[in-house]
N, C-alpha and C. Protein backbone atom coordinates (compact mmCIF):
# COMPACT_ATOMS: atom_id res chain seq x y z
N UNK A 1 85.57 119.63 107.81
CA UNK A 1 85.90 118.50 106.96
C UNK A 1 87.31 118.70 106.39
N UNK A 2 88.16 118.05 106.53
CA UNK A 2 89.74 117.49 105.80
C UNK A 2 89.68 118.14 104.02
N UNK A 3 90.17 119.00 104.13
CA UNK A 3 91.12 118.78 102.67
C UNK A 3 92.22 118.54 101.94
N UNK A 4 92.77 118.37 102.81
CA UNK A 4 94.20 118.19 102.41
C UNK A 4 94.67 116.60 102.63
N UNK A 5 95.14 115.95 101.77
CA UNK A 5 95.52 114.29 101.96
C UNK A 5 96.48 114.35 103.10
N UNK A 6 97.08 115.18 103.77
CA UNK A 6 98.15 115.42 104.77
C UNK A 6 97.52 115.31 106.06
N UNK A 7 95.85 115.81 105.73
CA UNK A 7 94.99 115.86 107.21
C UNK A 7 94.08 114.28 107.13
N UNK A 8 94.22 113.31 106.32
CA UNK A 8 93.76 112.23 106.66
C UNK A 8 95.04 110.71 106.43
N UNK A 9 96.02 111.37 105.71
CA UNK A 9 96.88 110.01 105.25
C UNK A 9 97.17 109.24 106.60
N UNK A 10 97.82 108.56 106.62
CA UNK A 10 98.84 107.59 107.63
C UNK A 10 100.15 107.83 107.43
N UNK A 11 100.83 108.62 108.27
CA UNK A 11 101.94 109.56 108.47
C UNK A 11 103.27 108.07 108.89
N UNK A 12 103.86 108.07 108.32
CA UNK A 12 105.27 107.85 108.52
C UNK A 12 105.17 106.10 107.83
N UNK A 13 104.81 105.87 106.89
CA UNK A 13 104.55 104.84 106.00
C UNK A 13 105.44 104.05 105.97
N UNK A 14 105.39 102.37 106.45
CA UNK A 14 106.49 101.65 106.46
C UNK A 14 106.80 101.16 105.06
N UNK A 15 108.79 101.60 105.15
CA UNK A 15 109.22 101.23 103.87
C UNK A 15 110.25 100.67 103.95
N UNK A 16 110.63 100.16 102.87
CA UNK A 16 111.96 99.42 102.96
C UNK A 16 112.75 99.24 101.37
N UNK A 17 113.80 99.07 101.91
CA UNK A 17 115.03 99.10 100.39
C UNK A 17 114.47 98.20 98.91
N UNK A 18 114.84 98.45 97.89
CA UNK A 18 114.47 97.77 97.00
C UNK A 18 115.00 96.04 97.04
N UNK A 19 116.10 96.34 97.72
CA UNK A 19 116.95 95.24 97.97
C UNK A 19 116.83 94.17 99.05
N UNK A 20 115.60 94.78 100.24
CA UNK A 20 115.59 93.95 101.17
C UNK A 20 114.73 92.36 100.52
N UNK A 21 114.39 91.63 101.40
CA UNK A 21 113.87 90.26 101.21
C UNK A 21 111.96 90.61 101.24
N UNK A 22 111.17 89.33 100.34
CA UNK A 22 110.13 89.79 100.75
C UNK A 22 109.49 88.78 102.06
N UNK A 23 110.84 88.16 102.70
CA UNK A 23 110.08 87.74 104.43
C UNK A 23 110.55 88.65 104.90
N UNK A 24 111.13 89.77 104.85
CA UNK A 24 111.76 91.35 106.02
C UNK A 24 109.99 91.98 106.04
N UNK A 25 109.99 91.91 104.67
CA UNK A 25 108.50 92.68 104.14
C UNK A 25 107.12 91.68 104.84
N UNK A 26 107.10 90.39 104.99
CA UNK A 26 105.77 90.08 105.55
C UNK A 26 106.57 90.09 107.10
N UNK A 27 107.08 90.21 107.25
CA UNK A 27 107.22 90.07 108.81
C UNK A 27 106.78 91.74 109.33
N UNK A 28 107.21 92.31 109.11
CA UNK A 28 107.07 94.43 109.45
C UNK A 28 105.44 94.28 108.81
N UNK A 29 104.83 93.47 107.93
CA UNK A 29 103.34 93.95 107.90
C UNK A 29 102.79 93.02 108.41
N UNK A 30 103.17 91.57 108.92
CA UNK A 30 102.39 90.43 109.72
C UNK A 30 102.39 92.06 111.63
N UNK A 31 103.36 92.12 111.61
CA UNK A 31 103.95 92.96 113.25
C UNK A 31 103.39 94.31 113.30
N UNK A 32 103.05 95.42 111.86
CA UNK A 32 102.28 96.43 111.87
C UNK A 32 101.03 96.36 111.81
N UNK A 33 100.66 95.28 111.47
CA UNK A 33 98.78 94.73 110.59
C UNK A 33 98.59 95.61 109.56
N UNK A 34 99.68 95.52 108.67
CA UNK A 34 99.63 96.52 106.90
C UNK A 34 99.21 95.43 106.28
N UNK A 35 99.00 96.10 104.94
CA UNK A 35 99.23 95.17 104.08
C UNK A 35 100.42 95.47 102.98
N UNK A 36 100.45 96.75 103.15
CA UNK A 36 101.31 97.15 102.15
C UNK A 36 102.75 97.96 102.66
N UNK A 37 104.03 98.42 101.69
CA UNK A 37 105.17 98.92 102.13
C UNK A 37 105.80 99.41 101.35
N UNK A 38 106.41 100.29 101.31
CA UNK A 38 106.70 101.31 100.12
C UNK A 38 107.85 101.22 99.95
N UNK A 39 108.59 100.63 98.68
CA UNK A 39 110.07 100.56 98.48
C UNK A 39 110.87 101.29 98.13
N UNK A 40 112.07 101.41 97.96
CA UNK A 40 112.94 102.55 97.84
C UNK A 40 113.73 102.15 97.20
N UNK A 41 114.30 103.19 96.81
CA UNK A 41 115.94 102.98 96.04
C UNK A 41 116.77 104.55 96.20
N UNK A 42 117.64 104.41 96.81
CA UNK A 42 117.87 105.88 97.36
C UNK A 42 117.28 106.42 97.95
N UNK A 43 116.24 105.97 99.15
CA UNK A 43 115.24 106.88 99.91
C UNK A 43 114.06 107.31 98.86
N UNK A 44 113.94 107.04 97.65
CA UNK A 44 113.23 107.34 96.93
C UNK A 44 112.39 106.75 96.36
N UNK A 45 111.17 106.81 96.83
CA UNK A 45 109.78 105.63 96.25
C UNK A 45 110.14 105.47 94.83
N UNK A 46 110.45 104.20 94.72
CA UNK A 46 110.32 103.06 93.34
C UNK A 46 109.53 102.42 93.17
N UNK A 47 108.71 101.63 94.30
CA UNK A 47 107.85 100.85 94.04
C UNK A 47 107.06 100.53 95.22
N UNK A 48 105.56 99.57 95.39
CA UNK A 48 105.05 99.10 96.43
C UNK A 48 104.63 97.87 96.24
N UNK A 49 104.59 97.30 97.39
CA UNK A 49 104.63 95.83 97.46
C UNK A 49 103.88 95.49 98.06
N UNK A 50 102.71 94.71 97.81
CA UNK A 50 101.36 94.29 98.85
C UNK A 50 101.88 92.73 99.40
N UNK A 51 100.73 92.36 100.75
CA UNK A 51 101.31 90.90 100.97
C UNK A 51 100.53 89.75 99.51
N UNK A 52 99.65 90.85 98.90
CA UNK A 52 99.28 90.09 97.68
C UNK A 52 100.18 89.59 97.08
N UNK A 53 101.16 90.76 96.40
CA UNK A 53 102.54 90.53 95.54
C UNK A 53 103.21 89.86 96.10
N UNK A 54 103.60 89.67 97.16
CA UNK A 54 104.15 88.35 97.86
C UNK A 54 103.88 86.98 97.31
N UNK A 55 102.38 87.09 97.40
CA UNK A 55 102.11 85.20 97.34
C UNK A 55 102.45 85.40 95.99
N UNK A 56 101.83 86.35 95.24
CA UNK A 56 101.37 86.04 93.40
C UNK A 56 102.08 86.26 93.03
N UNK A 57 102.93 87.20 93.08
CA UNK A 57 104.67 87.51 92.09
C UNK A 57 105.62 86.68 93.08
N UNK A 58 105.52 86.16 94.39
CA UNK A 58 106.71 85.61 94.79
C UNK A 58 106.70 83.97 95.23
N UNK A 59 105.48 83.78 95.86
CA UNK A 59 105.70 82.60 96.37
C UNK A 59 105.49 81.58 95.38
N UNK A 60 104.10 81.91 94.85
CA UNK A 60 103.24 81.16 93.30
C UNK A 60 104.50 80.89 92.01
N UNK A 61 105.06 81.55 92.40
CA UNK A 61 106.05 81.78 90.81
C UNK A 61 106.84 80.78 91.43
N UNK A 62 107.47 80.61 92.49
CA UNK A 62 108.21 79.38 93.23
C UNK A 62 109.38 80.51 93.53
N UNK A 63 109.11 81.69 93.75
CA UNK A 63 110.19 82.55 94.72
C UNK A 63 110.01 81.59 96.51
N UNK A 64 111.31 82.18 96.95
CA UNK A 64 111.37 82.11 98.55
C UNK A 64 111.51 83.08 99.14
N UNK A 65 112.14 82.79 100.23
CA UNK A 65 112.00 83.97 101.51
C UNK A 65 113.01 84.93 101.05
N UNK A 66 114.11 84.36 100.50
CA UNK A 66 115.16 85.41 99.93
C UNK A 66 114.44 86.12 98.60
N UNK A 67 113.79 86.03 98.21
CA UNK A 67 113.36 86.72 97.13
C UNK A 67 113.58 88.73 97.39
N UNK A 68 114.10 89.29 96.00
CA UNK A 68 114.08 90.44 97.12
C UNK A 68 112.54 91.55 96.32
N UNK A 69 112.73 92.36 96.96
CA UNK A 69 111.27 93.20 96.67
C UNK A 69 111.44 93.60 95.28
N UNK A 70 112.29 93.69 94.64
CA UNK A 70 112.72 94.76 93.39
C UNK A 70 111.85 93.52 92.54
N UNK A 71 112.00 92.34 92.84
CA UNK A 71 111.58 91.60 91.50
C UNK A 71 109.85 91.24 92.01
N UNK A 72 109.36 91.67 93.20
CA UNK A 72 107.55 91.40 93.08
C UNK A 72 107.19 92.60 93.21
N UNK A 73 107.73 94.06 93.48
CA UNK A 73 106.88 95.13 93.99
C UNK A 73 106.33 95.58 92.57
N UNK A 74 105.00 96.20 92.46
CA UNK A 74 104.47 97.07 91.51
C UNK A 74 105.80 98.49 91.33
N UNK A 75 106.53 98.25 89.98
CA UNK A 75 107.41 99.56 89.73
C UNK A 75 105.92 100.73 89.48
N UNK A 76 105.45 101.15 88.96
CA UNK A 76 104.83 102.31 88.12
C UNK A 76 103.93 102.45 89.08
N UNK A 77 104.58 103.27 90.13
CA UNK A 77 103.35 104.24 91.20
C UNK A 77 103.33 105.17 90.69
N UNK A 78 101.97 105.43 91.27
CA UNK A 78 101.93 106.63 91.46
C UNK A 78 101.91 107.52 92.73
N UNK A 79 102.66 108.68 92.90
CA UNK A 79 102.12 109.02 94.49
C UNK A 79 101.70 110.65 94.17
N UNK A 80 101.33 110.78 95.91
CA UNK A 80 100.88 111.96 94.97
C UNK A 80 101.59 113.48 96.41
N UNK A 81 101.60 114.51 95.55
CA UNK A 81 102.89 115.43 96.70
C UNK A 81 101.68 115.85 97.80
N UNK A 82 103.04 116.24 98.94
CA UNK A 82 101.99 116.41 100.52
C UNK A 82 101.00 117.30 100.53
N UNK A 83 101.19 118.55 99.33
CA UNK A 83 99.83 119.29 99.28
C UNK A 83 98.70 119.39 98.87
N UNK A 84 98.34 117.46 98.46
CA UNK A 84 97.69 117.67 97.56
C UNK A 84 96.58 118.06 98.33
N UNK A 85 95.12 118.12 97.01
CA UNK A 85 93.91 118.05 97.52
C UNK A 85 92.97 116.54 97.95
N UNK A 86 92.58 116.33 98.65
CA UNK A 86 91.75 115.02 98.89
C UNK A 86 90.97 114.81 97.34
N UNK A 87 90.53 115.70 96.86
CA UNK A 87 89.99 115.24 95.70
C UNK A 87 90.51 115.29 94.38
N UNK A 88 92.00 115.45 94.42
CA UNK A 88 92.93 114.70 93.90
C UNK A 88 92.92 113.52 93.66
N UNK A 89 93.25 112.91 94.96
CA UNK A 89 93.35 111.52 95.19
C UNK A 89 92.14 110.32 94.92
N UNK A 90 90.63 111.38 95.53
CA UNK A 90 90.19 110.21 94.79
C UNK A 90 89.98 110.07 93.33
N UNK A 91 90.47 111.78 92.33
CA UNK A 91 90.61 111.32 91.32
C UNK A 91 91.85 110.47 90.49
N UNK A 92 92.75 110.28 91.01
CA UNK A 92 94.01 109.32 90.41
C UNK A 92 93.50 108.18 90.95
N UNK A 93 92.74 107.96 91.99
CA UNK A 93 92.66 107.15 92.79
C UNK A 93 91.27 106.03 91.57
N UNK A 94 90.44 106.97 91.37
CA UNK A 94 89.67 106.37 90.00
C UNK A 94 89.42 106.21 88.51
N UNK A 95 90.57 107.11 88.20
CA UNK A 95 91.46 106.91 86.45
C UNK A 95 92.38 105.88 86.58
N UNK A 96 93.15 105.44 87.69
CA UNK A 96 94.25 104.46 87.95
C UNK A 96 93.49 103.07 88.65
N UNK A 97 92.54 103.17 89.11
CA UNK A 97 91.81 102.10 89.76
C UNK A 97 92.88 101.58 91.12
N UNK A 98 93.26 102.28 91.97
CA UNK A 98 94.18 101.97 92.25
C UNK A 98 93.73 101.91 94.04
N UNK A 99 94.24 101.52 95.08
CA UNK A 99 93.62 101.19 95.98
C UNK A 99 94.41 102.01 97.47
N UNK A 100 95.74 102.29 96.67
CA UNK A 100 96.74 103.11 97.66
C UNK A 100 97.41 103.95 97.27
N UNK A 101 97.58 105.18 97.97
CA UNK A 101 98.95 105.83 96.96
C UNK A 101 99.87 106.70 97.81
N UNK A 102 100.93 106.43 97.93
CA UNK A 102 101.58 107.08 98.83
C UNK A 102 102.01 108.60 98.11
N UNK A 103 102.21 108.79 99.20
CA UNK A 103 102.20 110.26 99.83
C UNK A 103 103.85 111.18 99.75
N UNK A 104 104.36 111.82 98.99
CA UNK A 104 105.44 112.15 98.88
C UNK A 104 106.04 113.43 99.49
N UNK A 105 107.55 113.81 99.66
CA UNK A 105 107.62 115.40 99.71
C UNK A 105 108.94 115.30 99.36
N UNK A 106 109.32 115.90 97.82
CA UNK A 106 110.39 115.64 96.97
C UNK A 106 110.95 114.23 97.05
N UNK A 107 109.88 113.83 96.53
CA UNK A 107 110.25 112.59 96.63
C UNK A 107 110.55 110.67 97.71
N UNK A 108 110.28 111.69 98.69
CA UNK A 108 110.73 110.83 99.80
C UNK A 108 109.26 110.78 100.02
N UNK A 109 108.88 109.63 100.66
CA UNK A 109 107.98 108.96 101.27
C UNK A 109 107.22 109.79 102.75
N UNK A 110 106.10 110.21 102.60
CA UNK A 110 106.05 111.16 103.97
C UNK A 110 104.58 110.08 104.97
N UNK A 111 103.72 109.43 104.10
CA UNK A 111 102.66 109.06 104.33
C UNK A 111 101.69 108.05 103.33
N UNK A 112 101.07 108.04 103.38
CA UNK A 112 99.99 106.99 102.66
C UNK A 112 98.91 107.27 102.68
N UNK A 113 97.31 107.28 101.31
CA UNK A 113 96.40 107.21 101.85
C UNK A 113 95.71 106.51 101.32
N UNK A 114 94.88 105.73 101.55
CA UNK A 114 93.95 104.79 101.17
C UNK A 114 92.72 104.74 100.87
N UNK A 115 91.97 103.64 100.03
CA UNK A 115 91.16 104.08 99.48
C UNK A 115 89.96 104.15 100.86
N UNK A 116 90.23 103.22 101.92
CA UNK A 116 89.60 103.32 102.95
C UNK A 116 89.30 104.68 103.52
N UNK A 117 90.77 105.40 103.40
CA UNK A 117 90.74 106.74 104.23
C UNK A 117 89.82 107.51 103.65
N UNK A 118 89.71 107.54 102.22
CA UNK A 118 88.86 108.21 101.27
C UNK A 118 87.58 108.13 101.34
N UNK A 119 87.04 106.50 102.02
CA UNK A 119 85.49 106.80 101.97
C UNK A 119 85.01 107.04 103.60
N UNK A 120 86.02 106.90 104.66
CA UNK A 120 85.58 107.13 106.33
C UNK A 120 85.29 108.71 105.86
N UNK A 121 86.48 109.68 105.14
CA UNK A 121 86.47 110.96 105.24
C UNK A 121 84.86 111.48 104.16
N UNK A 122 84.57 111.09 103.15
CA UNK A 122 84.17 111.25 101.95
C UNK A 122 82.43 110.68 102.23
N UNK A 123 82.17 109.14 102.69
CA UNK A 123 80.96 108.61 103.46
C UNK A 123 81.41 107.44 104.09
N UNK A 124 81.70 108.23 105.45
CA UNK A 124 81.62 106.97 106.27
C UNK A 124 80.31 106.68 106.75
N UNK A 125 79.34 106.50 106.44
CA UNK A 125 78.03 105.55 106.56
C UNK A 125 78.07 104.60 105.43
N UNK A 126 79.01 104.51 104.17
CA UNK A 126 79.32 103.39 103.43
C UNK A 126 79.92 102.50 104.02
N UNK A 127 79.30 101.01 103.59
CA UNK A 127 79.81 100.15 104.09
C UNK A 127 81.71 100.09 103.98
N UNK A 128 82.28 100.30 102.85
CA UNK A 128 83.22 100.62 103.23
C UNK A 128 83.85 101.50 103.83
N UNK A 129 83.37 102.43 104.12
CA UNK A 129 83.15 104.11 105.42
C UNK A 129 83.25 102.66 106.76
N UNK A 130 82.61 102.27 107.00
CA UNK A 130 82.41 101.24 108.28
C UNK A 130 83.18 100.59 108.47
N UNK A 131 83.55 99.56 107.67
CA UNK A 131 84.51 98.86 107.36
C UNK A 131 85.95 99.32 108.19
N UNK A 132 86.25 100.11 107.37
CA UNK A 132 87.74 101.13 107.16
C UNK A 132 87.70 102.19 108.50
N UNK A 133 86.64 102.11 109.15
CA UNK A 133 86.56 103.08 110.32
C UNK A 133 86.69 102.51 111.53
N UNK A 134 86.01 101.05 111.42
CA UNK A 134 86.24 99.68 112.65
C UNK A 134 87.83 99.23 112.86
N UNK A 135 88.06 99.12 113.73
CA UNK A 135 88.62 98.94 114.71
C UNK A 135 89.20 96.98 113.94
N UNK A 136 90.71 96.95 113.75
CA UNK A 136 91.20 95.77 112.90
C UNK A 136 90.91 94.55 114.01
N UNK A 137 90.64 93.73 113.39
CA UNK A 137 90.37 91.97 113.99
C UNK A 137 91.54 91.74 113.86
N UNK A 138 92.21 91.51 114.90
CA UNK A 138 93.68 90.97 114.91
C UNK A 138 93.51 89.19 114.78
C-alpha cells in the first residue's frame, strides 16, 4: 500500500501564469479532461483555478474570455511538500475541506492529489473509490 502522496499524486500538474486568460485555462482543461490548474507567479504556486471559478468568479460576474486567472483563481492554497505522508493529506485535506491540493518541491509545482486519489488508495470499494477509479466519460 502507497505512502507517500508522491506514490499516488498526478505527476506533472497543468499550470499556467497568473497572467494568462481564463479561455487559455478552459481550453488546456476542456483538451486534458481536468478540472482544475495551478497558477503561478514566478513558477511559484499562487493560486488554483477550477472550471467552477471560471463560470462563478468569471463568467456570472460578467467577466470574458480575456479575463485573466489572478482575478478568479482561489489565492490561499494550500499545498503540501513531495514528502509528504498520504495521511497528511487526507488530514489538511479534512480541517480545510478542501477537494485538491497540489503537490510542491520548494515551491514549484511537482504534482497534484485529489480527494479521489485519496479514497481509490484509502477504499476503493467506496462509491467514490469507484467513481474516481472508472475510467472518464468523455
Amino acid at each position: 500500500m502507497p505512502n507517500l502522496v508522491s506514490e499516488i499524486m498526478t505527476t506533472h500538474p497543468e499550470s499556467l501564469a497568473a497572467s494568462a486568460t481564463v479561455v487559455e485555462a478552459a481550453r488546456i482543461m476542456r483538451d486534458k479532461n481536468i478540472g482544475d490548474i495551478i497558477v503561478l507567479e514566478n513558477d511559484i504556486v499562487c493560486g488554483i483555478v477550477t472550471d467552477r471559478d471560471i463560470v462563478i468568479r468569471g463568467l456570472a460576474t460578467g467577466g470574458g474570455p480575456e479575463t485573466k486567472l489572478a482575478d478568479v483563481c482561489s489565492h490561499e492554497v494550500t499545498t503540501l511538500p513531495i514528502d509528504s505522508k498520504i495521511g497528511d493529506a487526507v488530514k489538511l485535506m479534512e480541517e480545510k475541506a478542501l477537494r485538491r491540493l497540489p503537490v510542491v518541491d520548494d515551491g514549484k509545482p511537482v504534482g497534484i492529489v485529489s480527494l479521489g486519489d485519496l479514497a481509490i488508495v484509502r477504499d476503493r470499494d467506496s462509491a467514490l473509490g469507484q467513481v474516481s477509479a472508472a475510467p472518464p466519460n468523455n
